[in-house]
Every structure is written in structure tokens, then in C-alpha cells.
C-alpha atoms as a PDB file:
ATOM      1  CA  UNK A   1      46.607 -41.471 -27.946  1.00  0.00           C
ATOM      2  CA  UNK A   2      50.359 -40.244 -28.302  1.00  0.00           C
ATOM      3  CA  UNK A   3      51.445 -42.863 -30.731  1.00  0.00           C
ATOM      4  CA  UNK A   4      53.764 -41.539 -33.205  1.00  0.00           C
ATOM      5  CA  UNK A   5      54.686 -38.345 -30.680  1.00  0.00           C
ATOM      6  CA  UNK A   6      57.960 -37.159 -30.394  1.00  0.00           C
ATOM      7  CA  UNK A   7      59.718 -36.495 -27.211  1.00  0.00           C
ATOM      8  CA  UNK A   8      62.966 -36.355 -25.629  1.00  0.00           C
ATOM      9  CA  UNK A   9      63.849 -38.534 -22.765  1.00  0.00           C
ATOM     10  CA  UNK A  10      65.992 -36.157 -21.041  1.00  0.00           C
ATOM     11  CA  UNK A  11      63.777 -33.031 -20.956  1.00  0.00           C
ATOM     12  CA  UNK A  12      61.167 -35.202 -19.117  1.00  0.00           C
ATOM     13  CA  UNK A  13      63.781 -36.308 -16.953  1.00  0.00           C
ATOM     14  CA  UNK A  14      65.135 -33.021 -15.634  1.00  0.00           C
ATOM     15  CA  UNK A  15      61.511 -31.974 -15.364  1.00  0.00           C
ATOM     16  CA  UNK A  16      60.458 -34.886 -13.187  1.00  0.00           C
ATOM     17  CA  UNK A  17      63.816 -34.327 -11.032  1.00  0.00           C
ATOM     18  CA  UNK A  18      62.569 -31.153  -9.907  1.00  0.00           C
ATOM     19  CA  UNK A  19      59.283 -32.286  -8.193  1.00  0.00           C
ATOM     20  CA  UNK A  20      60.944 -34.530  -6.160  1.00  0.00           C
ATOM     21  CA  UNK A  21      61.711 -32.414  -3.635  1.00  0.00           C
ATOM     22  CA  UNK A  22      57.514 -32.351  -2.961  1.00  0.00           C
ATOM     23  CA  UNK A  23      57.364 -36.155  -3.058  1.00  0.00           C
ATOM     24  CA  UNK A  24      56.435 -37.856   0.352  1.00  0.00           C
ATOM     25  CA  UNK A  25      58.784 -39.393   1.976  1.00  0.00           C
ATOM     26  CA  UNK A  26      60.146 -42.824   2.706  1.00  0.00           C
ATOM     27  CA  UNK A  27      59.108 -42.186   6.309  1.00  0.00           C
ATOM     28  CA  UNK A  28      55.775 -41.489   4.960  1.00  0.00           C
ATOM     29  CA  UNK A  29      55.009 -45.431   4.289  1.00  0.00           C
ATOM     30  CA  UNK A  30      54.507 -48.570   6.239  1.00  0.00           C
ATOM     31  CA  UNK A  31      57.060 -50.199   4.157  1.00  0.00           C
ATOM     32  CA  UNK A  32      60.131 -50.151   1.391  1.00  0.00           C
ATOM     33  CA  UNK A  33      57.634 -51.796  -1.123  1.00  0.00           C
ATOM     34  CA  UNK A  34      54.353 -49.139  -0.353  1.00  0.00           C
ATOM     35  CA  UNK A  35      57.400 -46.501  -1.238  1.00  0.00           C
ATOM     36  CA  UNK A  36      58.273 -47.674  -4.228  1.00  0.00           C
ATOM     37  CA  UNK A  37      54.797 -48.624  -5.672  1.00  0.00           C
ATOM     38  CA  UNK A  38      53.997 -44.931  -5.050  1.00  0.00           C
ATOM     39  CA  UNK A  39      57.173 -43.457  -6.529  1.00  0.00           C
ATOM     40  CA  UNK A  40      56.450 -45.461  -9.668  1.00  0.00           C
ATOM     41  CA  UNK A  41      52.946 -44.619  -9.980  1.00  0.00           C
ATOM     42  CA  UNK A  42      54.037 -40.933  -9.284  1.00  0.00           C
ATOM     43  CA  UNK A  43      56.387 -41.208 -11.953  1.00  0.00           C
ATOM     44  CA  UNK A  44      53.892 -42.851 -14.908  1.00  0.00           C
ATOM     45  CA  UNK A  45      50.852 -40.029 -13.634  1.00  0.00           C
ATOM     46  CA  UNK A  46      53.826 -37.139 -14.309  1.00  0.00           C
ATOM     47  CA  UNK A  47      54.692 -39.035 -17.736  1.00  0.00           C
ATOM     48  CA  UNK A  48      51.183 -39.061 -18.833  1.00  0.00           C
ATOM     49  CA  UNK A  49      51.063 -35.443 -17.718  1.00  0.00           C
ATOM     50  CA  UNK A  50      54.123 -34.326 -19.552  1.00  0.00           C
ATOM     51  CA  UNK A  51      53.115 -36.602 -22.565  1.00  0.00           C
ATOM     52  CA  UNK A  52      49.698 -34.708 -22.481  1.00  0.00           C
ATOM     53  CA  UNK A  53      51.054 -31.298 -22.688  1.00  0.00           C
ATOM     54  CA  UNK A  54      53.387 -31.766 -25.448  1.00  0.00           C
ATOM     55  CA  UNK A  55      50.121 -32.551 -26.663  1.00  0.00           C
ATOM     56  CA  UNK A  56      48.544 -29.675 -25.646  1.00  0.00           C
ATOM     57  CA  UNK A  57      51.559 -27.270 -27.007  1.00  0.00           C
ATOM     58  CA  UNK A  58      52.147 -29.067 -30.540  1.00  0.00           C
ATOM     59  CA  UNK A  59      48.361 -28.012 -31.443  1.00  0.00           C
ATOM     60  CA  UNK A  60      49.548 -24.691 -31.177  1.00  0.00           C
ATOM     61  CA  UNK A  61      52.181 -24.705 -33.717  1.00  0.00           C
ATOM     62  CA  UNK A  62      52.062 -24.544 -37.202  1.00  0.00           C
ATOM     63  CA  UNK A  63      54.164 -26.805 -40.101  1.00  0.00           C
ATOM     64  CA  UNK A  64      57.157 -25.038 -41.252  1.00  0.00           C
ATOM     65  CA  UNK A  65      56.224 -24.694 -44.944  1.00  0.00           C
ATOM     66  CA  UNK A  66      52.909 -22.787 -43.373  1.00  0.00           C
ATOM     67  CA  UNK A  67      53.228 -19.223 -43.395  1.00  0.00           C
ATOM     68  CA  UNK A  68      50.276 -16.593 -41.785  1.00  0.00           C
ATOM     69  CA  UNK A  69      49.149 -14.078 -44.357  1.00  0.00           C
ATOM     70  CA  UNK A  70      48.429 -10.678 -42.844  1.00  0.00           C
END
């Protein structure tokens, strides 16, 4: 589905750094492991999400050799 779409590591990262604050919290789960088996799968759901709307945006733009006629 995304194969062949470019992306940049970083911008994900600072993106996904920002909704941690509205994670739950370690206090939240029975144990250490239940903690980090949800922080992962958080993680891979907000990659697919930010993977999708690159998506989303790219079929917006247009190739640089296009130009609109008016």
C-alpha cells in the first residue's frame, strides 16, 4: 500500500513525541510488559496513520513539470 513512499524519519518522530503526553500511563497497566505491548502498538497504529496521510496529502499535489492553465 505505501511501497515506494517517501518519508522522513524524523518528522514522524517529532510528531509522535507530541502525543505522548495523552498516552496512558505506566500506572495504567497490570504490568511492565502490558505497558510496553501497548506503547508499541500505539506507536505502529500512529505510523500507519501518519503513513496514510502523506498519502492522503501527496494526491493533492501536482509533478513539478505540470503547470495549471488558466
Amino acid at each position: 500500500m505505501f511501497e515506494g513512499m517517501k518519508y522522513y524519519p524524523s518528522q514522524f518522530a517529532a510528531a509522535y513525541i507530541q502525543t505522548l503526553p495523552h498516552a496512558l500511563r505506566i500506572e495504567d497497566f497490570d504490568t511492565d510488559d502490558e505497558f510496553k505491548e501497548y506503547l508499541e502498538n500505539r506507536r505502529e497504529s500512529y505510523f500507519y496513520e501518519y503513513l496514510k496521510s502523506l498519502e492522503f496529502a501527496k494526491s493533492f499535489s501536482k509533478r513539478e513539470d505540470e503547470t495549471i492553465e488558466e
